[in-house]
N, C-alpha and C. Protein backbone atom coordinates (compact mmCIF):
# COMPACT_ATOMS: atom_id res chain seq x y z
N UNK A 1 112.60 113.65 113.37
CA UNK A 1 113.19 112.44 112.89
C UNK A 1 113.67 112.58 111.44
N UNK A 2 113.20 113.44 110.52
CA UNK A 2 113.99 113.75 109.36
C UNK A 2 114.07 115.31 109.15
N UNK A 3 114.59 115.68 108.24
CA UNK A 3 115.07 116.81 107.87
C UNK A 3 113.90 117.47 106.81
N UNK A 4 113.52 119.03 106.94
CA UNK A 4 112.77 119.70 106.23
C UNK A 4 112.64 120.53 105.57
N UNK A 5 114.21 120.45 105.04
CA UNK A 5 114.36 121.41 103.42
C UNK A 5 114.90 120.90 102.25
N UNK A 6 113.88 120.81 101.32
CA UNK A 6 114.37 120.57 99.94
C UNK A 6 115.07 120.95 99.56
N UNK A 7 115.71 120.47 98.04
CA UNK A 7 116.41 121.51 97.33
C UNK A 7 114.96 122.62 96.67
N UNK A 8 115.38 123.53 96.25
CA UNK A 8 114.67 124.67 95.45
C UNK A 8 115.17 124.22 94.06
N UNK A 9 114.07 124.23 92.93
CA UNK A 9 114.08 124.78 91.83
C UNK A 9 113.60 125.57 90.80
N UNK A 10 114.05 126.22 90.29
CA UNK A 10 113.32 127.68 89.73
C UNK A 10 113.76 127.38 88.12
N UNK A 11 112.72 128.46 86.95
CA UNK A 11 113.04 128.00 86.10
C UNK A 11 113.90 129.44 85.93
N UNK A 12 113.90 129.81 84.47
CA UNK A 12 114.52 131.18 84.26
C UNK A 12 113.92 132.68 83.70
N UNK A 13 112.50 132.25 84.64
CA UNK A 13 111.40 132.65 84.18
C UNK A 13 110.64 132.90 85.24
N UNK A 14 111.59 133.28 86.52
CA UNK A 14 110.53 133.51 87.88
C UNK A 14 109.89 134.37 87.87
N UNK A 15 109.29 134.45 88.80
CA UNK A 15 108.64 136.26 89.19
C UNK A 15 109.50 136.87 89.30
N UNK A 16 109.69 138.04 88.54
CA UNK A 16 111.12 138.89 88.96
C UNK A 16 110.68 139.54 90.35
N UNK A 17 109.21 139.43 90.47
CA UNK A 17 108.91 140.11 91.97
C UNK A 17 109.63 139.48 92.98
N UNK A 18 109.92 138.37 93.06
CA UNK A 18 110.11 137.34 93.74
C UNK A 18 111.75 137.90 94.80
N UNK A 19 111.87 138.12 96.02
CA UNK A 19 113.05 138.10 96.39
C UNK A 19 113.54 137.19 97.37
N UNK A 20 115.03 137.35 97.31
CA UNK A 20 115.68 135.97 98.26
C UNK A 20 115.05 136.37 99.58
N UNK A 21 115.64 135.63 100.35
CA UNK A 21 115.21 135.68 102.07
C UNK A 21 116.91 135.96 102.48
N UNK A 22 117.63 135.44 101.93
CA UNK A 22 119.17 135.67 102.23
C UNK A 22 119.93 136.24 101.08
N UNK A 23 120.84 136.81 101.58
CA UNK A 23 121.78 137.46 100.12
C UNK A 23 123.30 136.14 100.22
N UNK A 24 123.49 136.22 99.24
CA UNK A 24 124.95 135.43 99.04
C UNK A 24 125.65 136.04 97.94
N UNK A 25 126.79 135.97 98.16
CA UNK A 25 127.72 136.27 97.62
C UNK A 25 127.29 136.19 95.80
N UNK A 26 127.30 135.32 95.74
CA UNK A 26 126.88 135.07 93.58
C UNK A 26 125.36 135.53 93.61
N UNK A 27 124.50 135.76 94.12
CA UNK A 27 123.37 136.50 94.34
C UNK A 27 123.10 137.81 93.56
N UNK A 28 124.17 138.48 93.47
CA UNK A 28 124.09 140.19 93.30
C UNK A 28 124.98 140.01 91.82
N UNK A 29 124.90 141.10 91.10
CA UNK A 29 125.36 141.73 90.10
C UNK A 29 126.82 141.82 90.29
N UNK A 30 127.69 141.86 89.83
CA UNK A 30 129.09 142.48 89.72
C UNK A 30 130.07 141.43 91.13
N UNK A 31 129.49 140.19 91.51
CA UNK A 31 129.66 139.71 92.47
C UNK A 31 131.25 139.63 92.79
N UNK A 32 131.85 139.46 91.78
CA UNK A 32 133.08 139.52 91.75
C UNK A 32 134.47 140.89 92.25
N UNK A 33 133.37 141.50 92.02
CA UNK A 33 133.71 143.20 92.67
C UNK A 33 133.41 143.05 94.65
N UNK A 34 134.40 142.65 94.77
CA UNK A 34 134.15 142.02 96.47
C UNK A 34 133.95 143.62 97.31
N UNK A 35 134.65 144.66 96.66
CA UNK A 35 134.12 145.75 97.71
C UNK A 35 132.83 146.65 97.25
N UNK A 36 131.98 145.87 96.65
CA UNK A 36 130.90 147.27 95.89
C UNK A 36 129.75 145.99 96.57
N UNK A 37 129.16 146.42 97.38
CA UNK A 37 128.63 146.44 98.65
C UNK A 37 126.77 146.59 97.93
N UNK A 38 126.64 147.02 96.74
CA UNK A 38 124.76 147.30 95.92
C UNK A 38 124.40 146.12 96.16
N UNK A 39 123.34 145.59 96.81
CA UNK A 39 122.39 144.60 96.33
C UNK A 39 121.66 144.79 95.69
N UNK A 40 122.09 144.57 94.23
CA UNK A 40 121.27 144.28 93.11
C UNK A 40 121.60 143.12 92.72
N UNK A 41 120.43 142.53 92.47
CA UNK A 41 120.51 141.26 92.24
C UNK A 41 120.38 140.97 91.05
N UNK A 42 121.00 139.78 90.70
CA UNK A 42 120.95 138.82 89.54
C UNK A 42 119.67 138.85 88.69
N UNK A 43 119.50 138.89 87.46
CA UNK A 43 118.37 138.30 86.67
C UNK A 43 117.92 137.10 86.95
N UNK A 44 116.86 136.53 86.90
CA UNK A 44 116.19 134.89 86.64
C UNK A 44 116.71 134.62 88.25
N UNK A 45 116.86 133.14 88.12
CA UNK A 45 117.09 132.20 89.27
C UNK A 45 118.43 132.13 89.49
N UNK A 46 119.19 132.73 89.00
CA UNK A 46 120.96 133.35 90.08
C UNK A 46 120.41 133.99 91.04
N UNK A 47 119.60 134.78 91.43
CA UNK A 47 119.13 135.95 92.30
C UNK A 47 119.10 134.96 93.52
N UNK A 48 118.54 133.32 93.78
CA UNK A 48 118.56 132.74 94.63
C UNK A 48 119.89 131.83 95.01
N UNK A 49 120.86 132.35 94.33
CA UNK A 49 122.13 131.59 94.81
C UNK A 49 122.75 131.96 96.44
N UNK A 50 122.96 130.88 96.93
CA UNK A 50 123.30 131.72 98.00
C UNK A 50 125.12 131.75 98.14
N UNK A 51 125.71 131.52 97.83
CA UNK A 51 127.19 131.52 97.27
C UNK A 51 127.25 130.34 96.86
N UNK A 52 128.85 129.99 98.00
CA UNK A 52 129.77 128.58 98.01
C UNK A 52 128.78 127.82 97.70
N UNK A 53 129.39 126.79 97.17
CA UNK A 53 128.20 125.28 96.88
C UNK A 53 128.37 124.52 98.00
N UNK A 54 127.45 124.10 98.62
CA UNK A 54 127.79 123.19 100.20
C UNK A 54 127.79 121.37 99.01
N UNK A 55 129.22 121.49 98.89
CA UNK A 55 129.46 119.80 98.57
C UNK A 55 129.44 119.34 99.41
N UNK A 56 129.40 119.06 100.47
CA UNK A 56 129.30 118.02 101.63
C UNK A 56 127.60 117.58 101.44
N UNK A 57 126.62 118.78 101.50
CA UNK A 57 124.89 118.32 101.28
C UNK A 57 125.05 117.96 99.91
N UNK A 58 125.87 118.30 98.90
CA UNK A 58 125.26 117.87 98.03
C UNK A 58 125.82 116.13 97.80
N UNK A 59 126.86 116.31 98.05
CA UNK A 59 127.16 114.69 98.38
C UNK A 59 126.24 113.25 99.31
N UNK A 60 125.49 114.51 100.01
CA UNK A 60 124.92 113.98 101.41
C UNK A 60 123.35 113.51 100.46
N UNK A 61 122.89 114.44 99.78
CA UNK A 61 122.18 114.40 98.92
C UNK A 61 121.88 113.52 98.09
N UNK A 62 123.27 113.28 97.54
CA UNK A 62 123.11 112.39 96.20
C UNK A 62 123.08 110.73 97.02
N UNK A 63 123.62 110.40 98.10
CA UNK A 63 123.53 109.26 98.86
C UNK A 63 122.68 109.09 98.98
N UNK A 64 121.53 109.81 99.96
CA UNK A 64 120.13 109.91 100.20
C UNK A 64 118.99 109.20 98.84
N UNK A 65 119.30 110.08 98.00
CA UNK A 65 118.82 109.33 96.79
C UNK A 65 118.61 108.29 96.47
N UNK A 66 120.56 108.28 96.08
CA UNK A 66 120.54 106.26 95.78
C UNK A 66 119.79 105.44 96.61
N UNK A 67 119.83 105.94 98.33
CA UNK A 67 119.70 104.59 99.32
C UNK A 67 117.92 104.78 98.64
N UNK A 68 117.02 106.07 99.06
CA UNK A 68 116.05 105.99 98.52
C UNK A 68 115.69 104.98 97.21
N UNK A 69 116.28 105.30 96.21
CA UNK A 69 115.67 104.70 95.16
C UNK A 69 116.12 103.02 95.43
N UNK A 70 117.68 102.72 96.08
CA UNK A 70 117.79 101.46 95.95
C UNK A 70 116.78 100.62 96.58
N UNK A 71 116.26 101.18 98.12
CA UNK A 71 115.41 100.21 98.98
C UNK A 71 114.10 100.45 97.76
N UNK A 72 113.60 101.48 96.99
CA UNK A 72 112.38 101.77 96.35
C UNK A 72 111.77 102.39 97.04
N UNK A 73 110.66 103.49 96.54
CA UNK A 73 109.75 104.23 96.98
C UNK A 73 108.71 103.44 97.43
N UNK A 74 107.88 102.65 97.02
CA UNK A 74 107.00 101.83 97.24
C UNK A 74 106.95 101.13 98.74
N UNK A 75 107.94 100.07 98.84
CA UNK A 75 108.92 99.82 99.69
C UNK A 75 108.68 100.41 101.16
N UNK A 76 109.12 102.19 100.98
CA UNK A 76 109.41 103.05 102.19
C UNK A 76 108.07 103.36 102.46
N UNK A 77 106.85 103.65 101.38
CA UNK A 77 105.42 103.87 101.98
C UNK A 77 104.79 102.95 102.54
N UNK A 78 104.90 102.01 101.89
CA UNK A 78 104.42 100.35 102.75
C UNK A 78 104.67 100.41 104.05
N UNK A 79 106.01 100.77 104.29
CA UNK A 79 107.19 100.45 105.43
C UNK A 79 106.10 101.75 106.09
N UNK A 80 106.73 103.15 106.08
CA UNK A 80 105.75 104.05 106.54
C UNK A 80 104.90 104.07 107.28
N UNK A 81 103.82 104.31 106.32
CA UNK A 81 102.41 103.97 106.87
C UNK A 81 101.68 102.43 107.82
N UNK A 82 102.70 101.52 107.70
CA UNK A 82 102.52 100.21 108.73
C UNK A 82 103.06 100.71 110.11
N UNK A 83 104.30 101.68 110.13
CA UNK A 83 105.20 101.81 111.28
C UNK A 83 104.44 103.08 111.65
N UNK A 84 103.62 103.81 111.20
CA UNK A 84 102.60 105.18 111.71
C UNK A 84 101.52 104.81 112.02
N UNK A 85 101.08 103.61 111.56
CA UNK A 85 99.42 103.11 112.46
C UNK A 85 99.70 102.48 113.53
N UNK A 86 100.97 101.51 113.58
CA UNK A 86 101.87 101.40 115.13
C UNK A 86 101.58 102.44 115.99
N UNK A 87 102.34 103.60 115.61
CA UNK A 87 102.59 104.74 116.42
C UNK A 87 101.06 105.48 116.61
N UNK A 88 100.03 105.31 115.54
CA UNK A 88 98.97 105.54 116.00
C UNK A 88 98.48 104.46 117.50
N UNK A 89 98.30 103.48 116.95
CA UNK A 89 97.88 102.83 117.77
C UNK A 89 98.46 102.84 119.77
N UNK A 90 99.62 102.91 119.30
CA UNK A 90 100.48 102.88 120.61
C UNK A 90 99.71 104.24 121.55
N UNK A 91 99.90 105.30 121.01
CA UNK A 91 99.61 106.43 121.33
C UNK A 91 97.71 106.60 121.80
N UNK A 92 96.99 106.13 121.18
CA UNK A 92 95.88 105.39 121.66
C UNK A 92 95.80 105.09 122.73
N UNK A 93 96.63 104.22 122.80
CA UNK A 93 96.21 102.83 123.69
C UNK A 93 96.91 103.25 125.03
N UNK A 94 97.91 104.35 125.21
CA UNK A 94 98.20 105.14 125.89
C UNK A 94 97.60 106.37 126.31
N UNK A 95 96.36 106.99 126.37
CA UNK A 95 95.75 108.07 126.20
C UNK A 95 95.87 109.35 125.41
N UNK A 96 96.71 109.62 124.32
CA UNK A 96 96.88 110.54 123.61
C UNK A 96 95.89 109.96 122.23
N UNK A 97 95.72 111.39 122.22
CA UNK A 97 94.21 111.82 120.84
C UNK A 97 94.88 111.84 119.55
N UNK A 98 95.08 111.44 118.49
CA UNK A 98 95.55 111.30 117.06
C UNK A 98 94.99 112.08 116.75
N UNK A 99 95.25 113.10 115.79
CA UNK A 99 94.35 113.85 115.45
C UNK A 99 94.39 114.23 114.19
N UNK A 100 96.22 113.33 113.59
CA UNK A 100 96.13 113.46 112.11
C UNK A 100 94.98 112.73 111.26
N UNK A 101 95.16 112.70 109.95
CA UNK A 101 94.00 111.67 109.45
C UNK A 101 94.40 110.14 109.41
N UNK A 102 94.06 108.98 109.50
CA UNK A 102 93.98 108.18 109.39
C UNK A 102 93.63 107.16 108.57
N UNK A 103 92.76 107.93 107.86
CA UNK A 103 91.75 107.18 106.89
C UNK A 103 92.59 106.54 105.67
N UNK A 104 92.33 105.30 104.55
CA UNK A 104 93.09 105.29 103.55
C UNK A 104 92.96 106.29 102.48
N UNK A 105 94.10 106.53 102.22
CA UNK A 105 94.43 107.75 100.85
C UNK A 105 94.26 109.04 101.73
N UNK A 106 94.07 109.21 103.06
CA UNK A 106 94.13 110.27 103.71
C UNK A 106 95.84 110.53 104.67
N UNK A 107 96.20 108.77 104.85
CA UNK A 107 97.63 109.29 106.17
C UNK A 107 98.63 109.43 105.31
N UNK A 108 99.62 110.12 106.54
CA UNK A 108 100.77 109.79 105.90
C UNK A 108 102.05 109.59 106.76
N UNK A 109 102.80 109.35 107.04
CA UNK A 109 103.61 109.17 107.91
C UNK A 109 103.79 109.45 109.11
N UNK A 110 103.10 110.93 109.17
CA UNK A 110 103.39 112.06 110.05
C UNK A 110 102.35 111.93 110.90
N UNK A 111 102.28 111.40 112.23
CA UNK A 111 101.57 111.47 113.30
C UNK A 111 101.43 112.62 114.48
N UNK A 112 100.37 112.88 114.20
CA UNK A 112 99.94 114.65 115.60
C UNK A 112 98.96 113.85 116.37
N UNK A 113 99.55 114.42 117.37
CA UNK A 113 98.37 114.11 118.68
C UNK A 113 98.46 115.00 119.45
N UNK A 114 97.53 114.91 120.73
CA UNK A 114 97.50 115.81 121.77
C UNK A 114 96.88 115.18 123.41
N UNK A 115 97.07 115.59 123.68
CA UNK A 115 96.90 115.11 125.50
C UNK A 115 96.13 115.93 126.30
N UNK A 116 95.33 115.67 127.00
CA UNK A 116 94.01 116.77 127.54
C UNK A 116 94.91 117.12 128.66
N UNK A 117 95.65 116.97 129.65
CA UNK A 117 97.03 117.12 130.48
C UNK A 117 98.06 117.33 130.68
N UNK A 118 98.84 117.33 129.12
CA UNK A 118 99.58 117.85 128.97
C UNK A 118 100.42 118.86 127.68
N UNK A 119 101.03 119.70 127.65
CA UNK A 119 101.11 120.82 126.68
C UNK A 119 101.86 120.23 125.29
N UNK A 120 102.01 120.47 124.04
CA UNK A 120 102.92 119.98 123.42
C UNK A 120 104.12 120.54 123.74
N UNK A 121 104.24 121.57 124.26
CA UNK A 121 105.75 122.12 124.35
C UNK A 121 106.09 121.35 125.37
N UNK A 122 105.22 121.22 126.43
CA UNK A 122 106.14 120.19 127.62
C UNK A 122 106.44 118.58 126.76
N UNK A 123 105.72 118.17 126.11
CA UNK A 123 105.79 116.87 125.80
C UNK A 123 106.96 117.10 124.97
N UNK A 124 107.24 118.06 124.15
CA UNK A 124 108.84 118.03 123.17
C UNK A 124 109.55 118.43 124.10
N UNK A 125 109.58 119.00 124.93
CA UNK A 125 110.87 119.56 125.92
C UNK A 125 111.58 117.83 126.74
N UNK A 126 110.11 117.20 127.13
CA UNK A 126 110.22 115.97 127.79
C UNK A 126 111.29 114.96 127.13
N UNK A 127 110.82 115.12 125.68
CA UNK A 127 111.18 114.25 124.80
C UNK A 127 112.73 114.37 124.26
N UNK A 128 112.52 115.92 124.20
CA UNK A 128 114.19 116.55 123.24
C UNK A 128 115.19 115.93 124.40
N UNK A 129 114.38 116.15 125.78
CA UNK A 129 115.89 115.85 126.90
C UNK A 129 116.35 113.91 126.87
N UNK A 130 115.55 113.37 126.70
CA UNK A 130 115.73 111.84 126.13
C UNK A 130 116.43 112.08 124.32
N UNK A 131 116.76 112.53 124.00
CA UNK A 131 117.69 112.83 122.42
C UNK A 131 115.90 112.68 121.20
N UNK A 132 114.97 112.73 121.39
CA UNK A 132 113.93 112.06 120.58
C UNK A 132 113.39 113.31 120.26
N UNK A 133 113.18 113.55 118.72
CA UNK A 133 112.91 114.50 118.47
C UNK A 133 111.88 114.25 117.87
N UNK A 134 110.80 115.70 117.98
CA UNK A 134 109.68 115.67 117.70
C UNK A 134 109.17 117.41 117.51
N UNK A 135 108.13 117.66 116.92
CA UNK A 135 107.70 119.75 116.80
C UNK A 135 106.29 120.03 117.55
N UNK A 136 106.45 120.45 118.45
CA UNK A 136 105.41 121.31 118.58
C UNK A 136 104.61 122.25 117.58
N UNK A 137 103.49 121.77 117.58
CA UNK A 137 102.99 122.75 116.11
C UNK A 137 100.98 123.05 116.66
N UNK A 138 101.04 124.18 116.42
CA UNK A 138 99.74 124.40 116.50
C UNK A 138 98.73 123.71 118.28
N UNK A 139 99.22 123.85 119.16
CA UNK A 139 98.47 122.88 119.91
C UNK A 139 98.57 121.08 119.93
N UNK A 140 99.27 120.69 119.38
CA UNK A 140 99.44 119.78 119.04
C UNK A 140 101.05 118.97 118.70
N UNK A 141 101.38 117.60 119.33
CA UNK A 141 102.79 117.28 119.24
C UNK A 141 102.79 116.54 117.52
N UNK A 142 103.65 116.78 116.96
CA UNK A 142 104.02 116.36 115.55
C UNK A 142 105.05 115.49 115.84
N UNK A 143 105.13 114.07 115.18
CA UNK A 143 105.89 113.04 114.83
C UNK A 143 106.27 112.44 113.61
N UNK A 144 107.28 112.73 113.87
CA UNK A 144 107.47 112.32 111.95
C UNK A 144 108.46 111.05 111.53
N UNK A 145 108.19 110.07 111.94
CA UNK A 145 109.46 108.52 111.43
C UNK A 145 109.56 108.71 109.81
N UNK A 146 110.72 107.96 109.74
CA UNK A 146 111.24 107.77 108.43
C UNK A 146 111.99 106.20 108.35
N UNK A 147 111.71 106.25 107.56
CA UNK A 147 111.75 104.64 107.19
C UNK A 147 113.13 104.28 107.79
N UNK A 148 113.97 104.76 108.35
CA UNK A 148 115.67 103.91 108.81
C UNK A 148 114.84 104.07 110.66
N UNK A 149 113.71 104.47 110.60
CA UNK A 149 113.32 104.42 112.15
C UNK A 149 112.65 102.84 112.59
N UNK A 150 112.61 102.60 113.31
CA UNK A 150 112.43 100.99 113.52
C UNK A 150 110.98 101.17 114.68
N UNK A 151 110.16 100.01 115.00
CA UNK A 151 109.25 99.34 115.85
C UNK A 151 110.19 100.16 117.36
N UNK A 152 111.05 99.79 117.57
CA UNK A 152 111.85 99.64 118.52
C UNK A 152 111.84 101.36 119.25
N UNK A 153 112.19 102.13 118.24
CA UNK A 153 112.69 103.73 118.17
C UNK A 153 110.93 104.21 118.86
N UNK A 154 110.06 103.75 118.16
CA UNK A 154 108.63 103.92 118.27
C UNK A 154 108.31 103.77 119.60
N UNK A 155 108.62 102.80 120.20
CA UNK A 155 108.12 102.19 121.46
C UNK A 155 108.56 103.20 122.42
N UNK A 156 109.99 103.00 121.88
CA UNK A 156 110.92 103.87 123.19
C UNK A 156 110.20 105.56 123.69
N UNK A 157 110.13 105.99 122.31
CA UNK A 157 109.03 107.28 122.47
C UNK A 157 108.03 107.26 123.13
N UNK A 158 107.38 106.07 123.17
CA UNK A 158 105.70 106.54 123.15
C UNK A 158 106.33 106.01 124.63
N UNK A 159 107.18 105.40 125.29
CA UNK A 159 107.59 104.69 126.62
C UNK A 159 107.83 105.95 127.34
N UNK A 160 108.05 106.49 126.77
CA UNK A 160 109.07 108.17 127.00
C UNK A 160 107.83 109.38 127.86
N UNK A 161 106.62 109.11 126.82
CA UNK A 161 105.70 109.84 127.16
C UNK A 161 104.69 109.93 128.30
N UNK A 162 104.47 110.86 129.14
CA UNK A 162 103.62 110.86 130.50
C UNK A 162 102.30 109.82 129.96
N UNK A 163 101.67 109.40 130.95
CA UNK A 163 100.14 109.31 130.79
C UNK A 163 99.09 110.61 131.10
C-alpha cells in the first residue's frame, strides 16, 4: 500500500569503504569521457550518484511532502494507528493471529499476521490477483495502510481473505 525507498543522504565524509550497489553514469571519475569504460569512482557521496536526475520522483516527491505536511504529521498517526487497530481487530475477529505489537508506544501502522491454514505466499498471491497489495515476509503476511487508505479499502481486504 505504500512505497519503500527513501531518498539517501550522505555527508562528504562517508566511509570511503562504502560502495554503490549500482554504477551510474556521474558515479565514476572522468564521467564525461563516455568511452573510458574504469570504474573508479568518485570521492565522498558523488560515488552514489546514479546519473540522470529522475524529475518526475523528484517532483512526485516534493508533492508528497506538501500533502504530508499540509494534512500534518500528527493528523496521519492519529489517522494510522485508529485505521490499524481496525485492521487488527477485523483480522481477529476473522481468525488470523496479529502478531505485530499492539501495545501503546509499541504499534505502528504496519499490521503482520498469520493463519494456522494458510501460507503467506498463498494469502498475497490471493490478494495481488484482487489488485490489493500486501508482502510476504518471514512466515508471516505484512500490511501496510497509509493514511489516503480508507475503513472501506480495509474491509474489502480482510473480505478478500479465506477463513
Amino acid at each position: 500500500m505504500s512505497t519503500h525507498s527513501p531518498p539517501m543522504r550522505t555527508s562528504t565524509c562517508s566511509d570511503p569503504k562504502a560502495s554503490p550497489t549500482v554504477v551510474g553514469w556521474t558515479s565514476v571519475n572522468n564521467y564525461e569521457q563516455y568511452l573510458d569504460y574504469r570504474l573508479d569512482y568518485r570521492e565522498g557521496a558523488g560515488r552514489f550518484e546514479c546519473g540522470t536526475l529522475n524529475s518526475a520522483g523528484v517532483y512526485g516527491l516534493g508533492a508528497g511532502i506538501e500533502l504530508f505536511l499540509e494534512v500534518g504529521p500528527e493528523t496521519i498517526e492519529s489517522y494510522l494507528l485508529e485505521l490499524s487497530n481496525y485492521l487488527a481487530e477485523r483480522l481477529t475477529s476473522k481468525g488470523y493471529e496479529v502478531v505485530s505489537p499492539r501495545g501503546a508506544g509499541e504499534m505502528s501502522a504496519i499490521v503482520t499476521c498469520k493463519h494456522d491454514r494458510h501460507t503467506p505466499r498463498e494469502l498475497y498471491r490471493l490478494l495481488r490477483a484482487k489488485n490489493i497489495l500486501t508482502a510476504p515476509r518471514v512466515n508471516r503476511l505484512r500490511i501496510s495502510p497509509h493514511f489516503y487508505n480508507t475503513r472501506e479499502e480495509v474491509d474489502a481486504l480482510v473480505d478478500a481473505l479465506p477463513d
